[in-house]
Protein backbone atom coordinates (compact mmCIF):
# COMPACT_ATOMS: atom_id res chain seq x y z
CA UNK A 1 23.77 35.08 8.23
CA UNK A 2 25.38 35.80 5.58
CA UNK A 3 23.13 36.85 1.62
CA UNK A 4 24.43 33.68 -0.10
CA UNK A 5 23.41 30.95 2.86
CA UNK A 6 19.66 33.06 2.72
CA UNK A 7 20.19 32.62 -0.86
CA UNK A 8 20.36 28.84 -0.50
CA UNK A 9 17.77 28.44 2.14
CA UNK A 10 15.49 30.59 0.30
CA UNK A 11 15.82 27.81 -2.80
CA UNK A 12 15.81 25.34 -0.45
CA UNK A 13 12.74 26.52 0.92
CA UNK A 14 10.84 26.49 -2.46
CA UNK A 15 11.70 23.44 -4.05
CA UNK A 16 10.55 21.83 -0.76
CA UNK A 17 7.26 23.76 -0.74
CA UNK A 18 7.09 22.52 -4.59
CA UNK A 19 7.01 18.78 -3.84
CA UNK A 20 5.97 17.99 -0.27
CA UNK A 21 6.06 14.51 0.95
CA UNK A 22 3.09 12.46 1.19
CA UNK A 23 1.65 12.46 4.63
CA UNK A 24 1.48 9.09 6.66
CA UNK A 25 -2.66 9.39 7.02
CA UNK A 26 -5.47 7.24 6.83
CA UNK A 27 -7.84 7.80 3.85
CA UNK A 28 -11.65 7.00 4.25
CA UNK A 29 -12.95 5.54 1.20
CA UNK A 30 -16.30 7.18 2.12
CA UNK A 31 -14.16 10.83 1.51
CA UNK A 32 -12.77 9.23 -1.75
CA UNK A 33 -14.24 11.08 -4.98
CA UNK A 34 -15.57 8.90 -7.29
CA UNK A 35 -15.07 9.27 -11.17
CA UNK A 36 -16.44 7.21 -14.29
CA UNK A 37 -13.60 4.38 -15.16
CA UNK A 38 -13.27 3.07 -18.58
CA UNK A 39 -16.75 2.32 -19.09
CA UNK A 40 -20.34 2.72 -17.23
CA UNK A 41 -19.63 -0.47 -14.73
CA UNK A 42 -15.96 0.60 -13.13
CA UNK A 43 -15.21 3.65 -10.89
CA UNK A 44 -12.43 4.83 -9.69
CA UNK A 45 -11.07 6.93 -6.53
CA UNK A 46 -8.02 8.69 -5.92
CA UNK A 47 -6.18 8.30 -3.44
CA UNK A 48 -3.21 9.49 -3.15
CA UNK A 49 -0.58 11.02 -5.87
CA UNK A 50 2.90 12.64 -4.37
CA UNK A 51 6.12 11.85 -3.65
CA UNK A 52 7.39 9.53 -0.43
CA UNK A 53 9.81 11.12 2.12
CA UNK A 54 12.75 10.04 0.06
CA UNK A 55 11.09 11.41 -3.19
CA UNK A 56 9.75 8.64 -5.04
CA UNK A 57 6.88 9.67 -6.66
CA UNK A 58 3.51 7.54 -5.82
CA UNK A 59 0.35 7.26 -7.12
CA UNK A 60 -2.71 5.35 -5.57
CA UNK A 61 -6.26 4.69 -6.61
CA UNK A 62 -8.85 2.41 -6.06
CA UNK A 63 -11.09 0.96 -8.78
CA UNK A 64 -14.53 -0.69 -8.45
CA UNK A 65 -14.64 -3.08 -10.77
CA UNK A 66 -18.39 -4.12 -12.74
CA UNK A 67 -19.08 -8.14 -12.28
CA UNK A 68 -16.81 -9.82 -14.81
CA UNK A 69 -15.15 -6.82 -15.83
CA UNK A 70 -11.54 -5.67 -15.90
CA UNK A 71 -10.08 -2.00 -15.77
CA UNK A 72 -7.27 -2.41 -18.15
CA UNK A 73 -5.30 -5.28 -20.00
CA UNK A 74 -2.94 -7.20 -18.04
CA UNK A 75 0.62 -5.13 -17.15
CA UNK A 76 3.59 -5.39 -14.78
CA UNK A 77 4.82 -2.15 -12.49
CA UNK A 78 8.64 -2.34 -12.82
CA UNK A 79 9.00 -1.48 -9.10
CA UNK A 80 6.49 -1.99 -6.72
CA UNK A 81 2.64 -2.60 -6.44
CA UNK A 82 0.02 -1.94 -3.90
CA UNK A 83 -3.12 -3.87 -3.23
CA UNK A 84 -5.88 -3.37 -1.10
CA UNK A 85 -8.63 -5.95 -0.87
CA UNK A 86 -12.27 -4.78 0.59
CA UNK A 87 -13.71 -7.61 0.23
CA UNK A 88 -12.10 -10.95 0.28
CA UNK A 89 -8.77 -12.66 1.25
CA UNK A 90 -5.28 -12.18 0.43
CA UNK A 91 -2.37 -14.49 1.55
CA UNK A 92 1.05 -13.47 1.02
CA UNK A 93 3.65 -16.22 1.43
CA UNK A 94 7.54 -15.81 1.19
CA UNK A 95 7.08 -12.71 -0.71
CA UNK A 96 6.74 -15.00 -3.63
CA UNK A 97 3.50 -16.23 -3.67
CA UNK A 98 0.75 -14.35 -3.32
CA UNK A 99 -3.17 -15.90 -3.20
CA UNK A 100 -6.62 -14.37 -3.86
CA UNK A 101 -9.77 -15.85 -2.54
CA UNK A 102 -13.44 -14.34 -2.74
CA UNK A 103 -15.63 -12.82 0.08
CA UNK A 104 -18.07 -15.80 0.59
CA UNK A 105 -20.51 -13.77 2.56
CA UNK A 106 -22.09 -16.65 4.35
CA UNK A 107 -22.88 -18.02 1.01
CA UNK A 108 -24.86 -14.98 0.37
CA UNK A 109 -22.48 -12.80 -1.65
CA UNK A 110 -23.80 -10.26 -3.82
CA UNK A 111 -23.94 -10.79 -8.09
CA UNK A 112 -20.90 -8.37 -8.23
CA UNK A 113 -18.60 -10.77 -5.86
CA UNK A 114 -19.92 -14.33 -6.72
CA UNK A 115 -18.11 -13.46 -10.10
CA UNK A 116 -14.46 -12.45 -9.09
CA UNK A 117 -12.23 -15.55 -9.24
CA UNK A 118 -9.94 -16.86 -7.09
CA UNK A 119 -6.14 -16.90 -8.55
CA UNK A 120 -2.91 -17.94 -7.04
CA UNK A 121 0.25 -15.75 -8.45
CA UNK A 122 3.63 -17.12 -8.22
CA UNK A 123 7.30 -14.91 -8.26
CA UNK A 124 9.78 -17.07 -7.41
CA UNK A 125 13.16 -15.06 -6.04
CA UNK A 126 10.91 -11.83 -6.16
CA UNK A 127 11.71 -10.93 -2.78
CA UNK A 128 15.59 -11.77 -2.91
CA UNK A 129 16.61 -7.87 -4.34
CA UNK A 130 15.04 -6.25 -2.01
CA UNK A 131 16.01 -8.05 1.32
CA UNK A 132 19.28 -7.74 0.12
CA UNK A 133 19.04 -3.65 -0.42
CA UNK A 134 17.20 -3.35 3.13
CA UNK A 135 19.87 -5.42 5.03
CA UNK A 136 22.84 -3.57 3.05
CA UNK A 137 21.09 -0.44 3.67
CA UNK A 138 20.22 -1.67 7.44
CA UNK A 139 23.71 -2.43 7.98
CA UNK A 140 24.96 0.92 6.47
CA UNK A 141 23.05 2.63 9.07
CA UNK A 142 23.95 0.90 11.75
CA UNK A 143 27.74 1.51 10.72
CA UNK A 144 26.56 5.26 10.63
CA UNK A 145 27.45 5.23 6.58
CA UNK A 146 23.77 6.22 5.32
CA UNK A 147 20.52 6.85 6.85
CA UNK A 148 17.90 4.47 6.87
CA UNK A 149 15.65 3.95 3.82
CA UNK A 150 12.10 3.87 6.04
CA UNK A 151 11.76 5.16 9.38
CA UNK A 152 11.21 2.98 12.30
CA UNK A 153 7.41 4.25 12.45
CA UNK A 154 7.07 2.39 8.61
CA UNK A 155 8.49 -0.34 9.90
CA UNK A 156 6.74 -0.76 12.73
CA UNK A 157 3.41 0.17 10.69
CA UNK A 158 4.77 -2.55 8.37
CA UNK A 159 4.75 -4.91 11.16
CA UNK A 160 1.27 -4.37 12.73
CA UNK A 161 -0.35 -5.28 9.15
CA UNK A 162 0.95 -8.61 8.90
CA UNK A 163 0.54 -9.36 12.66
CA UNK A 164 -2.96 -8.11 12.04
CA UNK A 165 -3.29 -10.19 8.70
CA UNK A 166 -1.91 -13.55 11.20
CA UNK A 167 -4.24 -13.20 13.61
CA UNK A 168 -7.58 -12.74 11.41
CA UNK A 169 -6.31 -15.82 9.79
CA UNK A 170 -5.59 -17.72 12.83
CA UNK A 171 -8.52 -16.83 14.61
CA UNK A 172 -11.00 -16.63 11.40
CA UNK A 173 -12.09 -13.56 12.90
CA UNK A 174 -12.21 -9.79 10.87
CA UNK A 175 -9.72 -7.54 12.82
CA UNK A 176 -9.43 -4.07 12.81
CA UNK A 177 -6.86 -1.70 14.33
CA UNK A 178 -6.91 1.29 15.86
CA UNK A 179 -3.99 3.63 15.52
CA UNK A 180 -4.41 6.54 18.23
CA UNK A 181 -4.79 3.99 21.17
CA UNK A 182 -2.44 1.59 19.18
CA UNK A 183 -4.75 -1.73 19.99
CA UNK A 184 -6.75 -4.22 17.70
CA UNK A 185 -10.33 -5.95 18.19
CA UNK A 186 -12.13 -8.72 16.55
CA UNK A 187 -15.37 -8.01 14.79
């Protein structure tokens, strides 16, 4: 090996060690740290802040929100958005509209949840850009031109969450997956 190839793996090397990708994990919201949000009634957690294997930088957190109150004035993300619902319902349809309802509880829902409101959010041709950039870059790989955005294990991940999201709905049942022995049950 020659001193200018060690030279290059040895930069190579560091800027990697610099910015590691995010790992694909599960996070327990019981191992989440909590921090004072905005004011006395919202907390926060973070979850996750790094870059994805292709470098995009992502940031995650999760905020508790006091009955009635919001964490910040409405805003749009430019590119993406993440949303994780603990209690309650969310129906994605088309890619375009997506549908909130409450956590009824049995009728016995807690102060906190009776007074989150249901919303429906409409984005017509949102999903048109980016089925076009997966097929392209789908296709690409297939013709051995680029590699593929995701790996197969995101898509597949992908794929379990809405199967998962079809069958609570379907069978008006909580399910919950387990990903070492790769099966779901009802609860």
């Amino acid at each position: 090996m020659k001193r200018r190839h060690l030279a290059l793996m040895f930069a190579a090397l560091q800027a990697r060690a610099q910015s590691p990708a995010l790992p694909s994990k599960t996070y327990k919201y019981e191992d989440l740290p909590v921090r004072p949000s905005g004011n006395s009634q919202n907390k926060s957690r973070p979850v996750l802040d790094g870059k994805t294997h292709t470098g995009f930088r992502v940031e995650m957190h999760e905020t508790e929100l006091g009955a009635g109150l919001a964490p910040h004035p409405p805003h749009k993300h430019v590119h993406e958005e993440m949303l994780i619902v603990n209690e309650g319902t969310i129906e994605v349809l088309n890619r375009q509209t997506l549908r909130f309802y409450t956590e009824k509880f049995r009728g016995k829902a807690p102060d906190a949840v009776k007074a989150r409101q249901e919303f429906t959010e409409d984005k017509p041709g949102n999903d048109i850009p980016a089925v076009q950039a997966h097929t392209a870059n789908f296709i690409n790989a297939v013709l051995g031109k680029e590699k593929v955005i995701a790996p197969v294990e995101v898509g597949q991940q992908a794929a379990v969450s809405g199967h998962l999201a079809t069958l609570s709905l379907r069978n008006s049942k909580k399910v919950l997956w387990d990903s070492k022995t790769q099966k779901y049950r009802f609860v």
